[in-house]
N, C-alpha and C. Protein backbone atom coordinates (compact mmCIF):
# COMPACT_ATOMS: atom_id res chain seq x y z
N UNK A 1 15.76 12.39 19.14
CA UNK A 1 16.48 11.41 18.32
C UNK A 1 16.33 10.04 18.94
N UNK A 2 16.14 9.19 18.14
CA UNK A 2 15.67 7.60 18.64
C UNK A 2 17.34 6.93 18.99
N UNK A 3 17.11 5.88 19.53
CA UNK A 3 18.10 5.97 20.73
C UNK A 3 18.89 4.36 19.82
N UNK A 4 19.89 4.12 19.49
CA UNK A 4 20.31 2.49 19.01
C UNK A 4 19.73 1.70 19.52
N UNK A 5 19.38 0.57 18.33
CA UNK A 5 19.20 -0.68 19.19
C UNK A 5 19.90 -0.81 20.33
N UNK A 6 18.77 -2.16 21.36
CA UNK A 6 19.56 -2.37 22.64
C UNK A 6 20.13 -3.88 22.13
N UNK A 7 21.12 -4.21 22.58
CA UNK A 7 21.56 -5.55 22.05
C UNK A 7 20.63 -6.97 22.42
N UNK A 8 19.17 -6.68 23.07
CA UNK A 8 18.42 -7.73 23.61
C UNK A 8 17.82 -7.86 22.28
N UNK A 9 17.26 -6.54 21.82
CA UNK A 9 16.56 -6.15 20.81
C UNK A 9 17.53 -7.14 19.12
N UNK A 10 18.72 -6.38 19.81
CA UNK A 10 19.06 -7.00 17.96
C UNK A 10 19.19 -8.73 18.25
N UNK A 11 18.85 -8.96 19.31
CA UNK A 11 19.25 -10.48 19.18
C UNK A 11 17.96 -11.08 18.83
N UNK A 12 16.98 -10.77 19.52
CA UNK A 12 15.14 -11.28 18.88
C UNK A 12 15.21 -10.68 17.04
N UNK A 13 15.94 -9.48 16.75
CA UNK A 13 15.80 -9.17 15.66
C UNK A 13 16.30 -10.09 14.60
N UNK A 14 17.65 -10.98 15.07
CA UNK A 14 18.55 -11.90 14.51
C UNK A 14 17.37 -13.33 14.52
N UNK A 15 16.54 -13.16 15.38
CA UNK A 15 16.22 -15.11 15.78
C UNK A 15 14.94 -14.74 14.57
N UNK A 16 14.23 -13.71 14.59
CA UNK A 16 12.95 -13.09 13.68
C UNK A 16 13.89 -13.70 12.10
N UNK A 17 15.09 -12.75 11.87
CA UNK A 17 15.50 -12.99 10.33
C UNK A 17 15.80 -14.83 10.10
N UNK A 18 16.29 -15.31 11.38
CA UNK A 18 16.12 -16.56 11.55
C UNK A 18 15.55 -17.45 10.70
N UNK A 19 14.38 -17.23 11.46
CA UNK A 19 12.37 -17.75 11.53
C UNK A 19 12.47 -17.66 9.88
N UNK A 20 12.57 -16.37 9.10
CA UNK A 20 12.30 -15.91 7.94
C UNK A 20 13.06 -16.90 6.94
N UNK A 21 14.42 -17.02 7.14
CA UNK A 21 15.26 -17.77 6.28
C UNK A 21 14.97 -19.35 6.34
N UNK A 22 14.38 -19.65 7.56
CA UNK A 22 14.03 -21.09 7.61
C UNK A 22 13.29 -20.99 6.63
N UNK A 23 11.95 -20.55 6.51
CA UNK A 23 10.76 -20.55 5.50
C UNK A 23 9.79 -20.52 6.38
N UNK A 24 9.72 -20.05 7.38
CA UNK A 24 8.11 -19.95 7.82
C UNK A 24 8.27 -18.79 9.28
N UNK A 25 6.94 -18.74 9.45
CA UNK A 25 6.72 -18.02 10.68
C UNK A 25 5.35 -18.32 11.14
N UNK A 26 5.04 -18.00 12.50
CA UNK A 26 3.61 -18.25 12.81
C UNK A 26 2.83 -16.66 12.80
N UNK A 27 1.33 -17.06 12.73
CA UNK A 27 0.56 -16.19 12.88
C UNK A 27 -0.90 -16.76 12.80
N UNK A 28 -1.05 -16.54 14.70
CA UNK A 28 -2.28 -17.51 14.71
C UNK A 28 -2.39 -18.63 14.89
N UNK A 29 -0.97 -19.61 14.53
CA UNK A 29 -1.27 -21.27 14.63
C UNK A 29 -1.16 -21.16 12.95
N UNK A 30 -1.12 -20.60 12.20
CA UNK A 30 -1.01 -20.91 10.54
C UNK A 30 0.12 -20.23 10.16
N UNK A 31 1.13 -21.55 9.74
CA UNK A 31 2.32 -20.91 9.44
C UNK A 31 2.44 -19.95 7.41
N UNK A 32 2.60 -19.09 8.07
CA UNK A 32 3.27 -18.18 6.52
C UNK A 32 4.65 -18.91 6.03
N UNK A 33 4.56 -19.55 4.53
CA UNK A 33 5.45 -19.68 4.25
C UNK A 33 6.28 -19.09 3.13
N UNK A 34 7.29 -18.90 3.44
CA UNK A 34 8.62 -18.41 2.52
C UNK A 34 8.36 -18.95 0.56
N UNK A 35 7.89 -20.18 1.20
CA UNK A 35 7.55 -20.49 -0.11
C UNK A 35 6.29 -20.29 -0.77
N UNK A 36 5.85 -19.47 -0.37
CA UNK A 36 4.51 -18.68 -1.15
C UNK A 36 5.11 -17.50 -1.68
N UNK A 37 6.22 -16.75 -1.51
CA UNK A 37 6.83 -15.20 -1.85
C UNK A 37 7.47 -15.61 -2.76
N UNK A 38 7.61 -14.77 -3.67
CA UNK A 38 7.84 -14.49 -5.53
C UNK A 38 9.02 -15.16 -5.16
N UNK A 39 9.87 -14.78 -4.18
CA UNK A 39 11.17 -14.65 -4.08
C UNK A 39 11.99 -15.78 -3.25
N UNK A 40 10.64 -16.48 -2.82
CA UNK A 40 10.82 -17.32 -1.66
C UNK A 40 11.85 -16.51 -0.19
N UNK A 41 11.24 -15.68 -0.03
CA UNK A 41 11.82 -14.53 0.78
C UNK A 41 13.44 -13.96 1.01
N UNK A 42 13.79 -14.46 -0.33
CA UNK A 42 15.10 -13.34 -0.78
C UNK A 42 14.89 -12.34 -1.15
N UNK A 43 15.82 -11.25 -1.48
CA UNK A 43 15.74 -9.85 -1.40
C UNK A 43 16.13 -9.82 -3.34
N UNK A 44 16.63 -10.56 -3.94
CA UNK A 44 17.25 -10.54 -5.26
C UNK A 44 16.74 -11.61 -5.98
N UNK A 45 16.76 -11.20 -7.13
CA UNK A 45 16.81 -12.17 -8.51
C UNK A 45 17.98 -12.12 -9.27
N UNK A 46 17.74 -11.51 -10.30
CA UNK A 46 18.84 -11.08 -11.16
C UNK A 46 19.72 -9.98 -10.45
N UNK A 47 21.52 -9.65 -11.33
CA UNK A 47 21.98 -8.58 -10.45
C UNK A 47 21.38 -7.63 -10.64
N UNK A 48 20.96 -5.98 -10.28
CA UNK A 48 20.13 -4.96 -10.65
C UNK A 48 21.52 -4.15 -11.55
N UNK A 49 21.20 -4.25 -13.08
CA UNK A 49 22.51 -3.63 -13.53
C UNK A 49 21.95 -2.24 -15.01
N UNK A 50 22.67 -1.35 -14.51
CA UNK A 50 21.82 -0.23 -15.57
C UNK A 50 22.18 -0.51 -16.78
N UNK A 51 21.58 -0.28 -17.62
CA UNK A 51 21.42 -0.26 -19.10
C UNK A 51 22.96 0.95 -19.90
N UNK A 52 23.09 0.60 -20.32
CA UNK A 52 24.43 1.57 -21.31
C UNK A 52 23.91 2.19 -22.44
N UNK A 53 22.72 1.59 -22.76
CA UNK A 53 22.22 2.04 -24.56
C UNK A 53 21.40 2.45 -24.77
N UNK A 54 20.61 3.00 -23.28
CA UNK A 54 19.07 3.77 -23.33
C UNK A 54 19.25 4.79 -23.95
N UNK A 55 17.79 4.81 -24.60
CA UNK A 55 17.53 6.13 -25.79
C UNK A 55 17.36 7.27 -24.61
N UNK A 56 16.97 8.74 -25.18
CA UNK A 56 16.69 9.55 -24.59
C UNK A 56 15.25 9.77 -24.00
N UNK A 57 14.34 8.87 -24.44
CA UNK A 57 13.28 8.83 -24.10
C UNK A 57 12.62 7.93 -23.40
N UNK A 58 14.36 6.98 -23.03
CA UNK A 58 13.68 5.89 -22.29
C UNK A 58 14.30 6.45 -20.75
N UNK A 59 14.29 7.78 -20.65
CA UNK A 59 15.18 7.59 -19.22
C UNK A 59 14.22 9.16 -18.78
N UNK A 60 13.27 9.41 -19.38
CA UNK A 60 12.68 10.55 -19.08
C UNK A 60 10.66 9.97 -18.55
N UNK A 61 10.42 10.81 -17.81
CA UNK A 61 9.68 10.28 -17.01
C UNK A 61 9.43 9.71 -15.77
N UNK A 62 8.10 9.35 -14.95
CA UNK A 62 8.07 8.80 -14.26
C UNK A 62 7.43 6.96 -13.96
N UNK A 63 7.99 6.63 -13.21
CA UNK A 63 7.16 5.30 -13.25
C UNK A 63 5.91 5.38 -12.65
N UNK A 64 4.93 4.92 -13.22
CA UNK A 64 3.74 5.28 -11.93
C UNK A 64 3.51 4.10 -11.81
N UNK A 65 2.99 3.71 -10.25
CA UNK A 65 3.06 2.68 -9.04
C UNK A 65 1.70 2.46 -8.56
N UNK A 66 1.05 1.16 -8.68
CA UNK A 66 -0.01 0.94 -7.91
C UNK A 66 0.27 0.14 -7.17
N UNK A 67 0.50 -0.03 -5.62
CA UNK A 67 0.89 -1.67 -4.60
C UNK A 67 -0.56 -2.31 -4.38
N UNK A 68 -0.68 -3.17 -4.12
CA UNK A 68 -1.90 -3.84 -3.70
C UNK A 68 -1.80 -4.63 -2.27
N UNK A 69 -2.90 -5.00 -2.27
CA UNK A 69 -2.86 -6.13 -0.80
C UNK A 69 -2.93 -7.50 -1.30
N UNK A 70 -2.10 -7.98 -0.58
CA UNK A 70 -2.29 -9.75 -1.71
C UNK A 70 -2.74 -10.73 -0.37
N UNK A 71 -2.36 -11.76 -0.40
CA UNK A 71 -2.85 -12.91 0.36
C UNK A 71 -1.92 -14.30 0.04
N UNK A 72 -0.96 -13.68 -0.17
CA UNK A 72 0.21 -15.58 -1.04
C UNK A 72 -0.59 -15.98 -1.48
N UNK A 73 -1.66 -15.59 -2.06
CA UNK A 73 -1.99 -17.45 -3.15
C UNK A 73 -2.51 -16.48 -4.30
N UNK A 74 -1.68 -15.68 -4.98
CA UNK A 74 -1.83 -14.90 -6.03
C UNK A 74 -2.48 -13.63 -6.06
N UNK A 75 -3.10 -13.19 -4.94
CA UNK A 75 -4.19 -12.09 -5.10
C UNK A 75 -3.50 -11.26 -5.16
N UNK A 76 -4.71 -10.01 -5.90
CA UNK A 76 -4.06 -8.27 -5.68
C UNK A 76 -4.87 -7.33 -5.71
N UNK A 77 -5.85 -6.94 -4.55
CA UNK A 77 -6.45 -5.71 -4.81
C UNK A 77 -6.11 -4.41 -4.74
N UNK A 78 -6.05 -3.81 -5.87
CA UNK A 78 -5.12 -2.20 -5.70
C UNK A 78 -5.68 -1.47 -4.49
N UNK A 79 -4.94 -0.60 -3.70
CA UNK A 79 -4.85 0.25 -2.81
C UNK A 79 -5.78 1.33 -3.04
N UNK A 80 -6.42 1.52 -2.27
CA UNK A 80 -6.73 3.20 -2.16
C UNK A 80 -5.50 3.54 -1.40
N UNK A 81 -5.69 5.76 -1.85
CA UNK A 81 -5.02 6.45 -1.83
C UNK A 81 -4.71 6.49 0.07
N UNK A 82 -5.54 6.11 0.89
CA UNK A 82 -5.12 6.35 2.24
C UNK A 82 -5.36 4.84 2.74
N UNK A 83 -5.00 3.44 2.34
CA UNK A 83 -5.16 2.39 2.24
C UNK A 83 -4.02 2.08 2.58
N UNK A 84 -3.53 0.83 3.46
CA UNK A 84 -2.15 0.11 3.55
C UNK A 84 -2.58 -1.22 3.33
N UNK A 85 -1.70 -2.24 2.86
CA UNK A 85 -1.77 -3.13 3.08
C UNK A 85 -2.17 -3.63 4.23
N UNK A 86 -2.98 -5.15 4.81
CA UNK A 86 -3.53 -5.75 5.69
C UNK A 86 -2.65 -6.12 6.23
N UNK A 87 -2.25 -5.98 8.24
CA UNK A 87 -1.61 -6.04 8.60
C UNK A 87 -1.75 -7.44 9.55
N UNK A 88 -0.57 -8.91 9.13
CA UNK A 88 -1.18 -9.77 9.85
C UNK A 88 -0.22 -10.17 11.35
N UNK A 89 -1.13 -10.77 12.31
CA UNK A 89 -0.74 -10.36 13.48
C UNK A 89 -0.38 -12.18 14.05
N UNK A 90 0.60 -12.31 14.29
CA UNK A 90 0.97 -13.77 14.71
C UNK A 90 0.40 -14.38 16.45
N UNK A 91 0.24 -15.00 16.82
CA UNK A 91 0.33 -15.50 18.36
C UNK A 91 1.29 -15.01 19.05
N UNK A 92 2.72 -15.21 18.58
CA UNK A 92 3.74 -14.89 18.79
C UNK A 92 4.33 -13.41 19.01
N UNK A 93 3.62 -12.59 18.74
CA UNK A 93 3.62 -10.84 18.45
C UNK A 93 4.82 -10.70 17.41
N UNK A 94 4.51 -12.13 16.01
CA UNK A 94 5.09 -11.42 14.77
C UNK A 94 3.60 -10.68 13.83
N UNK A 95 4.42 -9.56 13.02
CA UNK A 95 3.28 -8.95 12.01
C UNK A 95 4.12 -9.40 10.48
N UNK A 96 2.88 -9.22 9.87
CA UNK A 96 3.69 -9.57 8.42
C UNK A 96 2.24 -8.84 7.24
N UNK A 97 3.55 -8.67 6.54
CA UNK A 97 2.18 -7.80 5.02
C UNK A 97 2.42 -8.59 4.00
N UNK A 98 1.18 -8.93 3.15
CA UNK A 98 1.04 -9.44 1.72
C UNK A 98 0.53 -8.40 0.80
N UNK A 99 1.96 -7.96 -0.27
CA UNK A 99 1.37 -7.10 -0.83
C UNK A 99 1.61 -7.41 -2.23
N UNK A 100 1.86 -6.20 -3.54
CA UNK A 100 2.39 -6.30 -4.83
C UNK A 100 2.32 -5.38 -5.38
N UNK A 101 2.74 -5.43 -6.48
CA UNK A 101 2.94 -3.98 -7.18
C UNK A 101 2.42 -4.01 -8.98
N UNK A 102 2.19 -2.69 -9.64
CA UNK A 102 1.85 -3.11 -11.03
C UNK A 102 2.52 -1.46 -11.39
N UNK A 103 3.01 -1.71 -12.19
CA UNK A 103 4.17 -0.95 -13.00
C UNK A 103 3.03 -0.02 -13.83
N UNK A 104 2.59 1.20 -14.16
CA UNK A 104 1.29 1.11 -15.11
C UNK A 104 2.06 1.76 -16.41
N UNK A 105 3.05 1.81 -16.37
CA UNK A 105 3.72 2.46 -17.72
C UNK A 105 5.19 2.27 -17.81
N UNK A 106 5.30 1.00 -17.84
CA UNK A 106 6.46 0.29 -17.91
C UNK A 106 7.21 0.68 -19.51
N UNK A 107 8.77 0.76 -19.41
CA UNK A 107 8.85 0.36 -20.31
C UNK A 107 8.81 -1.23 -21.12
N UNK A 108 8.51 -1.61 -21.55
CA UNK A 108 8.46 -3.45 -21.62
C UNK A 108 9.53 -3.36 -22.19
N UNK A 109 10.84 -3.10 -23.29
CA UNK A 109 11.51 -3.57 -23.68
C UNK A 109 13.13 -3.30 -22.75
N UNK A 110 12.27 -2.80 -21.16
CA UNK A 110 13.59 -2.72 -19.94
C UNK A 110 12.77 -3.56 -19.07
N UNK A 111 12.51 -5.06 -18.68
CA UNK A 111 11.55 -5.30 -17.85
C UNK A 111 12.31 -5.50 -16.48
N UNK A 112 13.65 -5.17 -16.49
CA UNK A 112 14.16 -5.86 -14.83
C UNK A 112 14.06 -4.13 -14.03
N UNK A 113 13.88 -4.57 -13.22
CA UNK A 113 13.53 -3.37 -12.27
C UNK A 113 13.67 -3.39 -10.73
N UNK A 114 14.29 -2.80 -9.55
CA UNK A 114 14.70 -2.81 -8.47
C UNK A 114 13.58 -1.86 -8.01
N UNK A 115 12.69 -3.05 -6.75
CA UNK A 115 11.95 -2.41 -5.80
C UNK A 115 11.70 -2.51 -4.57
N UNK A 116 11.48 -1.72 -4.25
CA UNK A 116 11.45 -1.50 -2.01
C UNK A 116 9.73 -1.13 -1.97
N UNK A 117 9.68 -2.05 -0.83
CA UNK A 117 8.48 -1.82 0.33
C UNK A 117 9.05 -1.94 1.92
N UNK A 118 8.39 -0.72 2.00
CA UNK A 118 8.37 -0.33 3.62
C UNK A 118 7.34 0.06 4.27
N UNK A 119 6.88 -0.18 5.73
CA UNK A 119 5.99 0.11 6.56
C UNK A 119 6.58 1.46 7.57
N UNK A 120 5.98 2.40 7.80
CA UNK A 120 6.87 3.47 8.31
C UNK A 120 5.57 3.75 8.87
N UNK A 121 5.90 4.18 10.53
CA UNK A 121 5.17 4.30 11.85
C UNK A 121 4.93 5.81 12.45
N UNK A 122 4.38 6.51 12.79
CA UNK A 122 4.32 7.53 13.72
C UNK A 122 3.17 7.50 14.48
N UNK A 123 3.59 8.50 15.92
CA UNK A 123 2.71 8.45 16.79
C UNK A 123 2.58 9.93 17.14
N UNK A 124 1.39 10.23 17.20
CA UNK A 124 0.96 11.77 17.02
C UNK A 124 0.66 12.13 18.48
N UNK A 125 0.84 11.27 19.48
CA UNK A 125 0.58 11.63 20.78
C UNK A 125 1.84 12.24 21.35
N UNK A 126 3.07 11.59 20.87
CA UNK A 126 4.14 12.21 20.94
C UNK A 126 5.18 13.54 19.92
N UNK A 127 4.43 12.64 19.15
CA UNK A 127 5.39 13.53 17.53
C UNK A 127 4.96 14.06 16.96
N UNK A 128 5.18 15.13 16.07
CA UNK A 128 4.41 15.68 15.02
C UNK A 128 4.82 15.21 13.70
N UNK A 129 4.14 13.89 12.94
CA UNK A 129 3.93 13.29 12.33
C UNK A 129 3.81 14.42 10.70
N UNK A 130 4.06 15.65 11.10
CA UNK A 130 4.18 16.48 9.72
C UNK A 130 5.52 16.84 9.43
N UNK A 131 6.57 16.35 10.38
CA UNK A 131 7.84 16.36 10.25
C UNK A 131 8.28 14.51 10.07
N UNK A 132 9.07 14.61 8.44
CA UNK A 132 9.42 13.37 8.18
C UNK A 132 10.26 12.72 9.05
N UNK A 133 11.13 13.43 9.65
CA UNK A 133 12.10 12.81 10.61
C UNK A 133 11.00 11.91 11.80
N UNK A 134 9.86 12.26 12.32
CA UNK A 134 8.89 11.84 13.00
C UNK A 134 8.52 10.31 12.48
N UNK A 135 8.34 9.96 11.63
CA UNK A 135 8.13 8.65 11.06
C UNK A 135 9.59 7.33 10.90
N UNK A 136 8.87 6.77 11.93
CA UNK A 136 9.86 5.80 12.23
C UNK A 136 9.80 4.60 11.09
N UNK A 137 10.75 4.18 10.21
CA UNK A 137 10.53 3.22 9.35
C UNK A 137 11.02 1.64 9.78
N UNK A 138 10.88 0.78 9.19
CA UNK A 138 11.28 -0.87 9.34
C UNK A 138 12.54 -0.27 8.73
N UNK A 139 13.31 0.44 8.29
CA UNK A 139 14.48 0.51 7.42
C UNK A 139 15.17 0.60 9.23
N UNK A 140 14.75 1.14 9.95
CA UNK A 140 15.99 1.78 10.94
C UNK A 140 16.25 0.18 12.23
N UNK A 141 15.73 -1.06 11.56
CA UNK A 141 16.01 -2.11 12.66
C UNK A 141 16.01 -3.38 11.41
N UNK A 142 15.07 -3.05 10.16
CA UNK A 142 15.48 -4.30 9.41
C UNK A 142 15.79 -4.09 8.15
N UNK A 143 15.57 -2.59 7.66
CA UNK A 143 15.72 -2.79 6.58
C UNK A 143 14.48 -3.29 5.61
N UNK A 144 14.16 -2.10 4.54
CA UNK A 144 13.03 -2.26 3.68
C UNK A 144 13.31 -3.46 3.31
N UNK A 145 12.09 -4.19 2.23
CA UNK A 145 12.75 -5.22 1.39
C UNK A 145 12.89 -4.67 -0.31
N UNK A 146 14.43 -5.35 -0.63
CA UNK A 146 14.44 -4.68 -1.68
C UNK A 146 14.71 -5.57 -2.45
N UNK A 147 14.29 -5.42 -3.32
CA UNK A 147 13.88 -6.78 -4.85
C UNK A 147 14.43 -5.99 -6.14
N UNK A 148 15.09 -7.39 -6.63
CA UNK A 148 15.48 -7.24 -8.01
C UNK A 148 14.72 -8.38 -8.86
N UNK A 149 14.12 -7.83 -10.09
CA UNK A 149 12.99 -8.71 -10.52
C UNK A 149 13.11 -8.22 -12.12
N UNK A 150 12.58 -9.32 -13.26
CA UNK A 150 13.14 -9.31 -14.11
C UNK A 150 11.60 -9.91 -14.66
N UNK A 151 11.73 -10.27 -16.08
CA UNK A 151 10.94 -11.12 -17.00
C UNK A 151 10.11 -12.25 -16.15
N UNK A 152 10.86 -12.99 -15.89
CA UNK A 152 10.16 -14.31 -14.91
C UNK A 152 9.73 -13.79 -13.79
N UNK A 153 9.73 -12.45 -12.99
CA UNK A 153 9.29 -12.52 -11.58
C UNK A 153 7.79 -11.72 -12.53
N UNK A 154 7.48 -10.45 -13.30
CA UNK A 154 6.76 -9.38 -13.79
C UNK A 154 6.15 -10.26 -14.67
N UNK A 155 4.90 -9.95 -14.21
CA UNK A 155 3.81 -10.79 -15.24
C UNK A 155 3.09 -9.73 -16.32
N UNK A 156 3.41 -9.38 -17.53
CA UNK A 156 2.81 -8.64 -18.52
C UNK A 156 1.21 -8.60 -18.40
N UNK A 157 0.43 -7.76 -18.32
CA UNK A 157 -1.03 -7.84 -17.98
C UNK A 157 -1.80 -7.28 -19.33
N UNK A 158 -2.75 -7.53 -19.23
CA UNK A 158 -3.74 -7.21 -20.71
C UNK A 158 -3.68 -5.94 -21.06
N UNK A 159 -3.44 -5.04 -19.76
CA UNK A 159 -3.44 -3.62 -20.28
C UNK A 159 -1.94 -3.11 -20.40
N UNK A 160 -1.03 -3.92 -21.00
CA UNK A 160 0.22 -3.58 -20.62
C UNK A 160 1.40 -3.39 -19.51
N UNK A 161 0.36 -3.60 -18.55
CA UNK A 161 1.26 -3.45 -17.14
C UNK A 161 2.30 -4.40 -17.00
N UNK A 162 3.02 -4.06 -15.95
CA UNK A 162 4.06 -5.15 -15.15
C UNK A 162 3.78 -5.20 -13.93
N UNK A 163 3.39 -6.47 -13.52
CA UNK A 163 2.99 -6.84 -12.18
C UNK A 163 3.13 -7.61 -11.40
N UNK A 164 3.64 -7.72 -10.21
CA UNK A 164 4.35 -8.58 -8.98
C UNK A 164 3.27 -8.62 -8.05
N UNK A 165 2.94 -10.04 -7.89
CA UNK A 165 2.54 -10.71 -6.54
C UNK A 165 3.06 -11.45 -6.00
N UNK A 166 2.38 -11.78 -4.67
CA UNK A 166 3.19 -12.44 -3.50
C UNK A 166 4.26 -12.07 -2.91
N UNK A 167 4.14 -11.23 -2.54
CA UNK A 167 5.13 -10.40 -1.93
C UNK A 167 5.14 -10.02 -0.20
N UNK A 168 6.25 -11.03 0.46
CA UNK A 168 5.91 -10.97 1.39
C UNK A 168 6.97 -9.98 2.37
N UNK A 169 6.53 -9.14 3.17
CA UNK A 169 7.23 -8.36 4.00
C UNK A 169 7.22 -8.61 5.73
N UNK A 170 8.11 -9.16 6.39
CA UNK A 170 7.80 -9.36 7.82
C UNK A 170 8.36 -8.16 8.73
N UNK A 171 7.68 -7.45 9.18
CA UNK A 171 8.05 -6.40 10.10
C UNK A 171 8.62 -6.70 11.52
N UNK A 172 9.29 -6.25 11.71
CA UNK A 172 9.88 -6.31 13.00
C UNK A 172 9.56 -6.22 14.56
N UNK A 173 10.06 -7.11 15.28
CA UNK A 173 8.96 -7.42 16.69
C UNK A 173 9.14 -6.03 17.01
N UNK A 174 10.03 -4.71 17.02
CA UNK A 174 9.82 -3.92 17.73
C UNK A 174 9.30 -2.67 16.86
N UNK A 175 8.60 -2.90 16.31
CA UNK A 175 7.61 -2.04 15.43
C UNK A 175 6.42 -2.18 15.68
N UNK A 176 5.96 -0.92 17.07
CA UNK A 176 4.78 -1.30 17.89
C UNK A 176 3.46 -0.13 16.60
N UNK A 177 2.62 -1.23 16.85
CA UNK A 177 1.55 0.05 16.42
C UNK A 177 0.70 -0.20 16.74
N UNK A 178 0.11 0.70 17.65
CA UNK A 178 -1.06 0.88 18.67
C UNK A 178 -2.50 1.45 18.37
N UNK A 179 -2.94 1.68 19.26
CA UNK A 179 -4.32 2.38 18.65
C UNK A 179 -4.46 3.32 18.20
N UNK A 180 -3.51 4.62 18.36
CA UNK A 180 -3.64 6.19 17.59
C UNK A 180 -2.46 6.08 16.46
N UNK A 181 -1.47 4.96 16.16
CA UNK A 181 -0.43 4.79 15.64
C UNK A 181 -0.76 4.99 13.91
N UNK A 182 -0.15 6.22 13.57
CA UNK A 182 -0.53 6.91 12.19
C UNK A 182 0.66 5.72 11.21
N UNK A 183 0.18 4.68 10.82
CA UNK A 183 0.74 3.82 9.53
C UNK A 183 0.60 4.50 8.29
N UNK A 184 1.77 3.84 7.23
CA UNK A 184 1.83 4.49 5.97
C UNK A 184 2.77 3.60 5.45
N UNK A 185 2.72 3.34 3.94
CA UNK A 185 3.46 2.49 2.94
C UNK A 185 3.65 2.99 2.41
N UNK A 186 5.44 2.67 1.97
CA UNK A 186 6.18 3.64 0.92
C UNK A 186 6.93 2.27 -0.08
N UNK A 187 6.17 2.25 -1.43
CA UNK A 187 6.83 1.15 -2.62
C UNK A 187 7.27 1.90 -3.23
N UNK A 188 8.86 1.80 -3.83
CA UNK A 188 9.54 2.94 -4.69
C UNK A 188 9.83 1.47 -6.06
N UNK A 189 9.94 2.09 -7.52
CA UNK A 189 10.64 1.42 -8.82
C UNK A 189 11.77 2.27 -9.34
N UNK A 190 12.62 1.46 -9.98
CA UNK A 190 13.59 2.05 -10.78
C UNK A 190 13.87 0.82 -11.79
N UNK A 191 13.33 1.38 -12.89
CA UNK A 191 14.20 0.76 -13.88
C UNK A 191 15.46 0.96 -14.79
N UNK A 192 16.36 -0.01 -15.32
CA UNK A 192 17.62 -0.07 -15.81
C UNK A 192 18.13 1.18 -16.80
N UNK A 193 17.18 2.03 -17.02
CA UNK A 193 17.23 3.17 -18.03
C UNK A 193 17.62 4.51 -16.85
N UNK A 194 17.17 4.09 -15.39
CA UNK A 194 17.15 5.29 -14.74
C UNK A 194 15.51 5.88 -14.29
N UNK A 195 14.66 5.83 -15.04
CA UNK A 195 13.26 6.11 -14.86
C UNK A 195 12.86 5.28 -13.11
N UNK A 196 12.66 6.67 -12.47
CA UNK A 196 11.47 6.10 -10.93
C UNK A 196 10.61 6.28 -10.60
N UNK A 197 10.00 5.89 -9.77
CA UNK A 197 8.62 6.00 -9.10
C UNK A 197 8.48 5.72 -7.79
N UNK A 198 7.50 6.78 -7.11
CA UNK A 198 7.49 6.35 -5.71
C UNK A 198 6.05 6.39 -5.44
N UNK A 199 5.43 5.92 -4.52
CA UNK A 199 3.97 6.06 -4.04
C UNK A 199 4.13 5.55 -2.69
N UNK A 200 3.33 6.57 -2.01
CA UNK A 200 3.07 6.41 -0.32
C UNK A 200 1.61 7.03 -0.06
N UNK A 201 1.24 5.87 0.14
CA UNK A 201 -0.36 4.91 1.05
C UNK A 201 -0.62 5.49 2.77
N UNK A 202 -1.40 5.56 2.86
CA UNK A 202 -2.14 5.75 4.09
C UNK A 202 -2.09 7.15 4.77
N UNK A 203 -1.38 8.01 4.46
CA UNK A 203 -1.33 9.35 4.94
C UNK A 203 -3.04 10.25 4.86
């Protein structure tokens, strides 16, 4: 069992969320800014509030989920199936991911929708990485990021989709990942009818 933060730890963890709320961070000498993320690196838009009047067919099913790798200045190339997002590495020993998501069977006439991205870690030199408890997530020091997003954040796409870019996630200084370090991305949806979706990358 992994052991509590040490209070040195949550205090770099506090100066990191800091850095974030100012609007920037380094990586490299090129600062990432807050103001390139959908969200300008808040966790919310609208409140996330369920629907009362969904039909029966709007609450059956699944959402299916493609995340991509982005770059803040709009990009999105979809994931392969054992693919994570590009992991960027600061001077400073901050990391940070540019990613996004595309809804592929949205309902459109529910477009607000509550979603999480997380980076989740194991190390197979120690753990056996086939037991979930083994995978250490950003949830257990910062907390996934979780977004509430609506009409104005979801861009309607030619093939019907709903799709979010610029999406920025900063991982935590004590989220080491080394050279045998087995990475994996977990983006979950839920929309206001109840309908979810989950997809997890890199396994």
């Amino acid at each position: 069992m992994r052991s509590s933060a040490h209070p040195l730890l949550t205090l770099v963890l506090a100066a990191s969320s800091l850095v974030a709320l100012l609007g920037f961070t380094d990586c490299g000498g090129e600062y990432v800014g807050c103001g390139d993320d959908v969200l300008g690196c808040g966790d919310n838009g609208p409140e996330f509030t369920p629907a009362l009047d969904c039909r029966a067919d709007e609450q059956s099913g699944d959402i299916e989920i493609v995340a991509g790798d982005g770059d803040g200045e709009g990009g999105f190339m979809a994931l392969a199936e054992d693919a994570i997002p590009t992991v960027h590495y600061g001077s400073q020993g901050g990391m940070h991911i540019w990613t996004g998501i595309q809804l592929r069977n949205p309902n459109l006439d529910r477009r607000m929708h509550q979603l999480s991205f997380e980076a989740q870690t194991c190390e197979p030199s120690v753990e056996d990485c086939a037991d979930e408890a083994s995978w250490l997530s950003s949830d257990a020091v910062g907390g996934p990021r979780i977004m509430v997003v609506g009409e104005d954040e979801l861009r309607e796409t030619a093939e019907g989709w709903l799709e979010l870019r610029d999406v920025l996630l900063l991982l935590p200084y004590d989220f080491h990942i080394g050279e045998d370090t087995r990475l994996r991305f977990v983006v979950t949806a839920e929309d206001t009818c109840g309908r979810t979706g989950e997809r997890v990358y890199g396994e």
